[in-house]
Protein backbone atom coordinates (compact mmCIF):
# COMPACT_ATOMS: atom_id res chain seq x y z
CA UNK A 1 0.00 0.00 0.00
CA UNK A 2 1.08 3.75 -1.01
CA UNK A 3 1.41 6.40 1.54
CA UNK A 4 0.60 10.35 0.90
CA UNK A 5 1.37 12.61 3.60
CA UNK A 6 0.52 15.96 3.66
CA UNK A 7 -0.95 18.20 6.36
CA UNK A 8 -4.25 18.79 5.26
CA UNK A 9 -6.81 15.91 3.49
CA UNK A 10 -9.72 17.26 1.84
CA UNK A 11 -12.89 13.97 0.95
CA UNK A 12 -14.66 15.68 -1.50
CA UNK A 13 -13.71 17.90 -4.64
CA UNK A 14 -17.17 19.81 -4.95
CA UNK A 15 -17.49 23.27 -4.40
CA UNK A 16 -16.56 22.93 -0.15
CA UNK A 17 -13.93 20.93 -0.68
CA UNK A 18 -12.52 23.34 -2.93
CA UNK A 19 -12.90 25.93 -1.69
CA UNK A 20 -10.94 24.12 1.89
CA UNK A 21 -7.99 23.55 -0.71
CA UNK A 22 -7.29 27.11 -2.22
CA UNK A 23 -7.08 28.41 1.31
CA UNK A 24 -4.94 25.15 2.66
CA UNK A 25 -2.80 25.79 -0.25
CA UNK A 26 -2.66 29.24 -0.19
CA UNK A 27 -1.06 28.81 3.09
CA UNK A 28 1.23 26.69 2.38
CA UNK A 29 0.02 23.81 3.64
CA UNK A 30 0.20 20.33 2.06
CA UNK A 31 -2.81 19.59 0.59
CA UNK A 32 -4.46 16.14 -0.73
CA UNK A 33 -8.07 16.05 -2.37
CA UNK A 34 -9.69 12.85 -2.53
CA UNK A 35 -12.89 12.08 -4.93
CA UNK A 36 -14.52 9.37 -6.10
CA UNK A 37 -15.12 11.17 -9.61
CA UNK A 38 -12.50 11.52 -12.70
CA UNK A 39 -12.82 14.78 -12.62
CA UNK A 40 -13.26 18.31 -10.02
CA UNK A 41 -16.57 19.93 -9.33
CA UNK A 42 -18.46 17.27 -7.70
CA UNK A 43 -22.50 18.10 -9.03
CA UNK A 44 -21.74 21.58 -10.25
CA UNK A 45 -21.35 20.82 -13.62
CA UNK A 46 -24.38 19.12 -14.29
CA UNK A 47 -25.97 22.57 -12.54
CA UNK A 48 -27.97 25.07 -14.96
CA UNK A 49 -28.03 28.93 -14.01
CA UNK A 50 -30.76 28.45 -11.24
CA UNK A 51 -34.13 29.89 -11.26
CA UNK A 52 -32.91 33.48 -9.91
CA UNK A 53 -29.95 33.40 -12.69
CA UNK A 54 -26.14 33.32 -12.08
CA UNK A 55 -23.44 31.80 -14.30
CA UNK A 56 -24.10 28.12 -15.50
CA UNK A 57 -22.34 25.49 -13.51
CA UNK A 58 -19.77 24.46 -15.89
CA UNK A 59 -18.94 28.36 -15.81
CA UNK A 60 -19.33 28.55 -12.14
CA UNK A 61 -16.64 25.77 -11.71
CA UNK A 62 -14.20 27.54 -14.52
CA UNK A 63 -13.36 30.35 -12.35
CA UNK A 64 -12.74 28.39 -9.28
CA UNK A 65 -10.51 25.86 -11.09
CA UNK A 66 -8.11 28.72 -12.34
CA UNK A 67 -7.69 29.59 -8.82
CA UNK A 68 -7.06 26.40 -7.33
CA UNK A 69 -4.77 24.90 -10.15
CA UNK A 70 -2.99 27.98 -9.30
CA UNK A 71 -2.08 26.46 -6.14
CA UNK A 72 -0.21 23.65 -5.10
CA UNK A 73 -3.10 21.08 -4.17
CA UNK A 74 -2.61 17.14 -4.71
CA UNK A 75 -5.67 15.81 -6.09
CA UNK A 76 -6.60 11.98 -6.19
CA UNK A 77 -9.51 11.37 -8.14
CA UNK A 78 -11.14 8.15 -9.04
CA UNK A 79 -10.84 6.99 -5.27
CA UNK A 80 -13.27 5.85 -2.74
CA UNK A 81 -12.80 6.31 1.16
CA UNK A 82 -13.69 3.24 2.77
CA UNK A 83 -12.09 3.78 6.46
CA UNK A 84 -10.93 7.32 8.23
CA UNK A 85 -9.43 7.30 11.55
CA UNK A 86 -7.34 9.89 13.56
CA UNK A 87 -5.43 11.53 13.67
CA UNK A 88 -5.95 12.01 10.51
CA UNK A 89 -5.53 8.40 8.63
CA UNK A 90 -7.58 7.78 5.24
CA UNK A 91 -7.78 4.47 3.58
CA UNK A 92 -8.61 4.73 0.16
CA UNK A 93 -9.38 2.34 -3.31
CA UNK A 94 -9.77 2.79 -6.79
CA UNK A 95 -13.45 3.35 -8.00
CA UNK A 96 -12.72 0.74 -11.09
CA UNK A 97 -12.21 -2.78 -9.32
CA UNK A 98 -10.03 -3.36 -12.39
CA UNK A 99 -7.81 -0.44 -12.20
CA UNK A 100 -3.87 -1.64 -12.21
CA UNK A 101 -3.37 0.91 -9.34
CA UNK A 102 -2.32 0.24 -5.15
CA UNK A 103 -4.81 1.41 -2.68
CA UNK A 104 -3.36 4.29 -1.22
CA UNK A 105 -3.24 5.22 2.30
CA UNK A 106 -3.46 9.31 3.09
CA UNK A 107 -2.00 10.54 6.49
CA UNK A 108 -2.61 14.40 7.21
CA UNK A 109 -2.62 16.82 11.08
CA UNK A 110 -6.39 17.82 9.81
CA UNK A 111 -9.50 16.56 7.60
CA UNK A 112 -12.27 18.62 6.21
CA UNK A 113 -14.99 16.18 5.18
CA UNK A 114 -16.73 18.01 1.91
CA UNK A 115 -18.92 14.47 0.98
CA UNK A 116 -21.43 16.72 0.04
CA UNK A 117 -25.43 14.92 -0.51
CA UNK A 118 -27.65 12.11 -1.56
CA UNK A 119 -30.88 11.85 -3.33
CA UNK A 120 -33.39 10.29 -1.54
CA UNK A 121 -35.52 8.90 -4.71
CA UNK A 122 -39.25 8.80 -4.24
CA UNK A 123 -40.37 5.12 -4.28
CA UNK A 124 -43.65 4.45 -5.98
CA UNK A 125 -44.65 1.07 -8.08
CA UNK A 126 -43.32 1.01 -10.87
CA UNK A 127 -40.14 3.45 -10.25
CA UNK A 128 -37.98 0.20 -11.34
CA UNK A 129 -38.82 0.85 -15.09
CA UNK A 130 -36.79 1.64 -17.35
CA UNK A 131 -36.78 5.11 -18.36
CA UNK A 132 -37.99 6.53 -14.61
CA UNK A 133 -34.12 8.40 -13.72
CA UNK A 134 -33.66 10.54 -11.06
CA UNK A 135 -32.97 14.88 -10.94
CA UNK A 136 -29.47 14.09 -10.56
CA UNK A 137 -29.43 11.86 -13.54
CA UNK A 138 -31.26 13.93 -16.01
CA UNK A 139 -29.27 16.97 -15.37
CA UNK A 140 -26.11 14.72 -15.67
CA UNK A 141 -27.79 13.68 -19.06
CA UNK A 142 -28.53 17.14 -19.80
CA UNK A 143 -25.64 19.63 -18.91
CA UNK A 144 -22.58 17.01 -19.14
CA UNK A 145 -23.36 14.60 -22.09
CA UNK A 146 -25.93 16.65 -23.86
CA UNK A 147 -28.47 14.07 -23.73
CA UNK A 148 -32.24 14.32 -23.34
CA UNK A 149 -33.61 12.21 -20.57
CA UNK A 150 -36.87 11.94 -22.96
CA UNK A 151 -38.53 13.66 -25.85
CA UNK A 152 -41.61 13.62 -23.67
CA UNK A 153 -40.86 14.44 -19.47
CA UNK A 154 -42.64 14.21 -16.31
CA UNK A 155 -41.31 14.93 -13.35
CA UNK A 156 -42.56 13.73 -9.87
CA UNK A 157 -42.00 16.15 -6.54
CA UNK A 158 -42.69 19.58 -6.13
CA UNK A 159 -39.71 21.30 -5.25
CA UNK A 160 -37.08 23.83 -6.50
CA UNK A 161 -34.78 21.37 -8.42
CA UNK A 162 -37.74 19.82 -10.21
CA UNK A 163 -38.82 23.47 -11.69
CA UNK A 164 -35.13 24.20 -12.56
CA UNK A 165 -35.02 20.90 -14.55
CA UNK A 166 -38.23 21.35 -15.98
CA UNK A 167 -37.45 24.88 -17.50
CA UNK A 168 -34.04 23.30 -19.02
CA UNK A 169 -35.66 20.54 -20.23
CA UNK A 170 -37.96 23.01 -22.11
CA UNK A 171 -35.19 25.01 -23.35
CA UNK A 172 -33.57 21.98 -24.64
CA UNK A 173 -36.71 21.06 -26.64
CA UNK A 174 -38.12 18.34 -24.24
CA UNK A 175 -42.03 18.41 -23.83
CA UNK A 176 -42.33 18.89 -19.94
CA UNK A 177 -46.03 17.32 -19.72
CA UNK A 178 -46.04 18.85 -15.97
CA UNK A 179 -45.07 18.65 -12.20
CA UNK A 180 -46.57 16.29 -9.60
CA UNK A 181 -46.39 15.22 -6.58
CA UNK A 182 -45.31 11.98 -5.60
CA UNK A 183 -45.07 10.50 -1.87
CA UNK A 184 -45.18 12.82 0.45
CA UNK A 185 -42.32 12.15 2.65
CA UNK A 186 -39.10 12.17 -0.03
CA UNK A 187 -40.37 14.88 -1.98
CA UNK A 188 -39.02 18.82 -1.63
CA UNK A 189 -42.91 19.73 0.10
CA UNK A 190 -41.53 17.62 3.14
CA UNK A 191 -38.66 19.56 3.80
CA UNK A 192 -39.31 23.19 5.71
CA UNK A 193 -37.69 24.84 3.33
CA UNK A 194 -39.84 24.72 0.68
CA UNK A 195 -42.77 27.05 -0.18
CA UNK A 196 -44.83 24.74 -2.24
CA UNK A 197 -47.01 28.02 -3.44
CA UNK A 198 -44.17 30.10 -4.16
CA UNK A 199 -42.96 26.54 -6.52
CA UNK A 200 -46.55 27.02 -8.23
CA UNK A 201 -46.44 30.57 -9.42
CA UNK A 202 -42.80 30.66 -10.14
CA UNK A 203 -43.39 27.67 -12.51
CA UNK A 204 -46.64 29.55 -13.89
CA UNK A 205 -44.56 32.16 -15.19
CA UNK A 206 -41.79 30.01 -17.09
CA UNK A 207 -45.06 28.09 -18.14
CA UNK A 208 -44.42 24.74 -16.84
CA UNK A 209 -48.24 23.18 -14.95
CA UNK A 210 -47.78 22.03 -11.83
CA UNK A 211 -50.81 19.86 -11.01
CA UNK A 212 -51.05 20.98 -7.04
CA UNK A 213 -53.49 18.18 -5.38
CA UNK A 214 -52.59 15.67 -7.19
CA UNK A 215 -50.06 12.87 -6.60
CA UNK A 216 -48.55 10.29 -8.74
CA UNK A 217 -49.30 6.95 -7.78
CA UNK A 218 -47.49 4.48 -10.41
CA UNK A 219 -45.74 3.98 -13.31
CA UNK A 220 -47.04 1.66 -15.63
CA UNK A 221 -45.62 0.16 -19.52
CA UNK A 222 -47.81 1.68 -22.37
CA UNK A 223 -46.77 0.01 -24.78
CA UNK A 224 -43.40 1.05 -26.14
CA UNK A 225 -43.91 4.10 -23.53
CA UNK A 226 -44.46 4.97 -20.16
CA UNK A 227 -47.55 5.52 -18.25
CA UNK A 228 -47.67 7.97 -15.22
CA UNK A 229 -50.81 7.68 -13.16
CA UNK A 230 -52.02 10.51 -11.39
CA UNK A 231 -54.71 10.74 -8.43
CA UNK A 232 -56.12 13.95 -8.55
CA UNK A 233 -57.06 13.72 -4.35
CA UNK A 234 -60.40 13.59 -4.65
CA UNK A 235 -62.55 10.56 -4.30
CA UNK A 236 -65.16 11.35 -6.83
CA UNK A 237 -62.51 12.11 -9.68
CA UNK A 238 -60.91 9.56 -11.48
CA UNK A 239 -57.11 8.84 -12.21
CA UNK A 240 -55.71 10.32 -15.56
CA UNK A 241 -52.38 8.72 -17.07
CA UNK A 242 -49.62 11.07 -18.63
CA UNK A 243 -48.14 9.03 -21.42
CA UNK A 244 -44.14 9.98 -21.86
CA UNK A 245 -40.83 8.60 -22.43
CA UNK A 246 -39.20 9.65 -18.90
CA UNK A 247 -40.47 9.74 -15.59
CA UNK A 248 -37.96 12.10 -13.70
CA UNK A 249 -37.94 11.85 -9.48
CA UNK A 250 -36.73 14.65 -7.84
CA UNK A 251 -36.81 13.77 -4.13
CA UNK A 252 -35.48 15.71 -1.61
CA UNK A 253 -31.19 15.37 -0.65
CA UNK A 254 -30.13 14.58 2.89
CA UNK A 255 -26.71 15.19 3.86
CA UNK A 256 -23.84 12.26 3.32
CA UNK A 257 -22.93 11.97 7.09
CA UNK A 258 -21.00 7.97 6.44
CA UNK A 259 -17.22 9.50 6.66
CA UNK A 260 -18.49 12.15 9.97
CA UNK A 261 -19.92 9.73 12.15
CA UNK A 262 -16.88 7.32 11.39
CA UNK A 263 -14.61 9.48 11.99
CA UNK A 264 -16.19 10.09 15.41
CA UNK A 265 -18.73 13.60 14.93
CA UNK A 266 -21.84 13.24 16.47
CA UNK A 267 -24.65 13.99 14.29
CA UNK A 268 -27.90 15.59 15.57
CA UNK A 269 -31.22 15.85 13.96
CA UNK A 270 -32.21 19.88 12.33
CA UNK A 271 -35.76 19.53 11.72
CA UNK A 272 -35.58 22.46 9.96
CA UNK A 273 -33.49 20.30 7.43
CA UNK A 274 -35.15 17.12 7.74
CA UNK A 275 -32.17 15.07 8.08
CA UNK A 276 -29.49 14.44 10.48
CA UNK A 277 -26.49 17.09 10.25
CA UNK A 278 -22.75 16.58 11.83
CA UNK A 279 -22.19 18.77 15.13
CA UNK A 280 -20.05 21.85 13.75
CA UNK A 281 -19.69 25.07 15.11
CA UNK A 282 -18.94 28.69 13.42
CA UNK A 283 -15.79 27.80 11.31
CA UNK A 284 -16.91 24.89 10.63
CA UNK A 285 -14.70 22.64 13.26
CA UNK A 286 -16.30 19.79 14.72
CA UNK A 287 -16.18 18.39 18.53
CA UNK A 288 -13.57 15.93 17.34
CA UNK A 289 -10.03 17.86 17.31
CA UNK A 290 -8.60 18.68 13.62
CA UNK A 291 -11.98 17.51 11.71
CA UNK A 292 -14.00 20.04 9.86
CA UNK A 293 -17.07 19.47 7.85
CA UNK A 294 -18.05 21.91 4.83
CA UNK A 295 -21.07 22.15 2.23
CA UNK A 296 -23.99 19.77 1.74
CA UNK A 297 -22.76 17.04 4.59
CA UNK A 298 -23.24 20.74 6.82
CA UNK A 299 -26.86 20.84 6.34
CA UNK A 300 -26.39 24.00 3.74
CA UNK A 301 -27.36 24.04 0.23
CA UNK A 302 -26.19 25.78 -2.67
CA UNK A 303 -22.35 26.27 -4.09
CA UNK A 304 -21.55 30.16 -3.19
CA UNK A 305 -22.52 28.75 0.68
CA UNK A 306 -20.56 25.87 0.00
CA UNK A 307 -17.56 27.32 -1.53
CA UNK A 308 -17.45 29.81 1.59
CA UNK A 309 -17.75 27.09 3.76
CA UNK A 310 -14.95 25.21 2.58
CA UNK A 311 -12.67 28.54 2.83
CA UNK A 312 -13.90 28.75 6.86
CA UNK A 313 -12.64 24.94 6.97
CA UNK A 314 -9.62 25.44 5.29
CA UNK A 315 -8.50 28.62 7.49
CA UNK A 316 -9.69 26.72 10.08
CA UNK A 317 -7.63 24.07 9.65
CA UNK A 318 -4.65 26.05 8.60
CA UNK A 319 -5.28 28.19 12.40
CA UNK A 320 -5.18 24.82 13.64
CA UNK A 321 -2.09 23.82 12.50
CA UNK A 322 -0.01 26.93 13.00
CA UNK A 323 -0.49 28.32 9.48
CA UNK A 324 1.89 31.84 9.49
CA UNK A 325 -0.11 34.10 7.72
CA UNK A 326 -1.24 38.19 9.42
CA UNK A 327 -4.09 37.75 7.39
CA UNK A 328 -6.07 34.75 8.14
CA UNK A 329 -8.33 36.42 10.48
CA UNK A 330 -9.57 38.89 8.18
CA UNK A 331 -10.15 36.19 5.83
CA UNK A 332 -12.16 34.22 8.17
CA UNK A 333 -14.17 37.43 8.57
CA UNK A 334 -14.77 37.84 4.68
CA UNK A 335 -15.02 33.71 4.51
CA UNK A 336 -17.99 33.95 7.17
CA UNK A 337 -19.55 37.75 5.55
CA UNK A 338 -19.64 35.32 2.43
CA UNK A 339 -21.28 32.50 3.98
CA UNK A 340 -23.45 34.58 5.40
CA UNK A 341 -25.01 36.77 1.90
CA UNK A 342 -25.04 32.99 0.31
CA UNK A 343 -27.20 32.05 2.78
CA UNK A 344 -29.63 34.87 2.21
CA UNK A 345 -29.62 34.61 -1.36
CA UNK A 346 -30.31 31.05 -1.23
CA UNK A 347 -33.85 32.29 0.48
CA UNK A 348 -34.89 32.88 -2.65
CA UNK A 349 -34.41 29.28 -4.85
CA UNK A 350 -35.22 27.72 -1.45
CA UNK A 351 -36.48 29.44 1.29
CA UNK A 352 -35.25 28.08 5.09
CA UNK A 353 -31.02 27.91 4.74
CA UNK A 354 -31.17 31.03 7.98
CA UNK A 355 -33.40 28.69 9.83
CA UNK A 356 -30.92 25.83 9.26
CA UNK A 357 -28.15 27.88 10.21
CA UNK A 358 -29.93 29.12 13.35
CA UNK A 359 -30.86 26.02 14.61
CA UNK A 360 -26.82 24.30 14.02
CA UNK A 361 -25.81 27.68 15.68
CA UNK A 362 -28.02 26.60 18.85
CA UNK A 363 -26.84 22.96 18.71
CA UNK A 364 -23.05 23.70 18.90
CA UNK A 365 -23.60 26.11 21.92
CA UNK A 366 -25.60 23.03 23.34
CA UNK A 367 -23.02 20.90 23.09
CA UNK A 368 -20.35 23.72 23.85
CA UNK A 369 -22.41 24.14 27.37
CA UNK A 370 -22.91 20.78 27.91
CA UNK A 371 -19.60 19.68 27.42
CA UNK A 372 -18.20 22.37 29.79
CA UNK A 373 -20.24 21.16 32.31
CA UNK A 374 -18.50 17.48 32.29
């Protein structure tokens, strides 16, 4: 087995973890990024411009690489992690099983975990078939390969990333039939965050109908198509069936907490979020000495807030470690006034990111308090 050694390990090559590495770097610090995907950017480039506007993803990500490939960051791409311990030991293997290539083992003083999150698909008979893909597939289809999903789309949960797909679809000549509901605890209308009637009129105005009451209940084969039956929540009315090519589910994501909770972070439940966040306080440092956590896996969306949140992790970390720099306290000031306007402009796409950050603000100071008290 290879060994790496550096002083700061970065999981995750997204927009946090990124941003963690071109203030690591900047420093002067030795840093390794590890990622399971060939290439940098995590999600973003499969991201469109966002309902509000803003620079593509594949744009977004341009202007960030410049500035870390101007640095001296070690990236490992193609590479799971399948055990972290401290202080700070990484085990990682090739994605390919095949791959001619050692598993190499990473030792660093500090990790900042940027694993970013999962889709949580919404199950429904029928979701099995093929031709029903996921949001994260179709935009993968759509802003990385080119690729219509379908000729003919419908797209199951009401939430923000289903109207963003649904207007790129239409601007990339798909036939968006409309928006429905599916089960109701996956889908983006569970989470706080979302204003389902703010959803509704936004996607009047690009157009796209989004059939409010009703619910999908299967999929079904039509033939050499697909069948999408809809309940319309009313007992006297009877099902209708959208016939299309592509059944899209956009489900909610929760954050990936596997690589925080085995490296020893608590985790804690932010109803606010719906899912189960790592413990992290202001600059992003955990309970456990030297780990940080940064983006998604944080419990915030979006990659402005994630970026900023990888630069707290990263100064941070290089604080941590002894970094010499006059200026990494005013950075951490700018990192956090960043964090801070991403947050609020994220109110917009998805409304509920301050009450997130409110609530993981109260929940470090709990466990601050409490631990003082021991």
């Amino acid at each position: 087995m290879s060994v790496l050694r550096g002083d700061v390990v970065v999981v995750g090559a997204g927009p946090a973890g990124l941003g963690a590495a071109l203030e690591t770097s900047r420093l002067g610090l030795r840093t390794v990024v590890i990622d399971e995907r060939p290439a940098i950017g995590g999600r973003v480039p499969a991201q469109g411009a966002g309902l509000s506007g803003g620079p593509s993803g594949a744009a977004w990500l341009a202007g960030v690489r410049a500035q870390v490939e101007a640095g001296a960051t070690r990236f490992v791409l193609g590479r799971s992690v399948w055990s972290v311990s401290p202080a700070w030991r990484v085990l990682t293997a090739p994605v390919d099983p095949t791959a001619d290539v050692d598993p190499w083992e990473i030792e660093a003083r500090a990790l900042v975990l940027a694993t970013g999150a999962t889709e949580q698909p919404i199950p429904l008979p029928g979701w099995t078939l093929p031709g029903v893909v996921t949001a994260g597939a179709a935009q993968t289809l759509l802003r990385v390969h080119h690729v219509l999903v379908g000729s003919r789309v419908a797209l199951v949960g009401v939430n923000a990333t289903s109207l963003e797909l649904a207007r790129d679809l239409a601007a990339a000549g798909a036939e968006v039939v409309g928006i429905v509901e599916g089960s109701p605890w996956p889908t983006g209308t569970a989470d706080a965050r979302t204003d389902p009637a703010s959803l509704v009129a936004d996607a009047g105005t690009l157009g796209i109908a989004v059939h409010a009451g009703g619910r999908a209940e299967r999929v079904v084969r039509l033939g050499g198509a697909l069948g999408l039956s809809i309940s319309s929540g009313r007992a006297d009315a009877p099902e209708q069936t959208w016939e299309v090519d592509a059944v899209v589910l956009c489900g909610r994501t929760v954050p990936l907490t596997d690589a925080a909770q085995l490296a020893g972070c608590p985790v804690a439940f932010v109803p606010e979020r719906g899912a189960f966040v790592p413990l992290h306080g202001p600059s992003q440092e955990t309970p456990v000495p030297g780990l940080f956590v940064a983006g998604a896996v944080a419990g915030i969306d979006g990659r402005d807030a994630a970026l900023a949140q990888g630069r707290l992790a990263g100064l941070a970390g290089a604080r941590l470690l002894g970094a010499a720099a006059r200026d990494i306290e005013a950075t951490l000031r700018h990192a956090h006034a960043a964090l801070d306007e991403a947050v609020a402009a994220g109110e917009a796409r998805e409304p509920g990111g301050i009450a997130v950050q409110a609530r993981l603000a109260s929940l470090w100071q709990a466990q601050a308090i409490g631990r003082a008290g021991t």
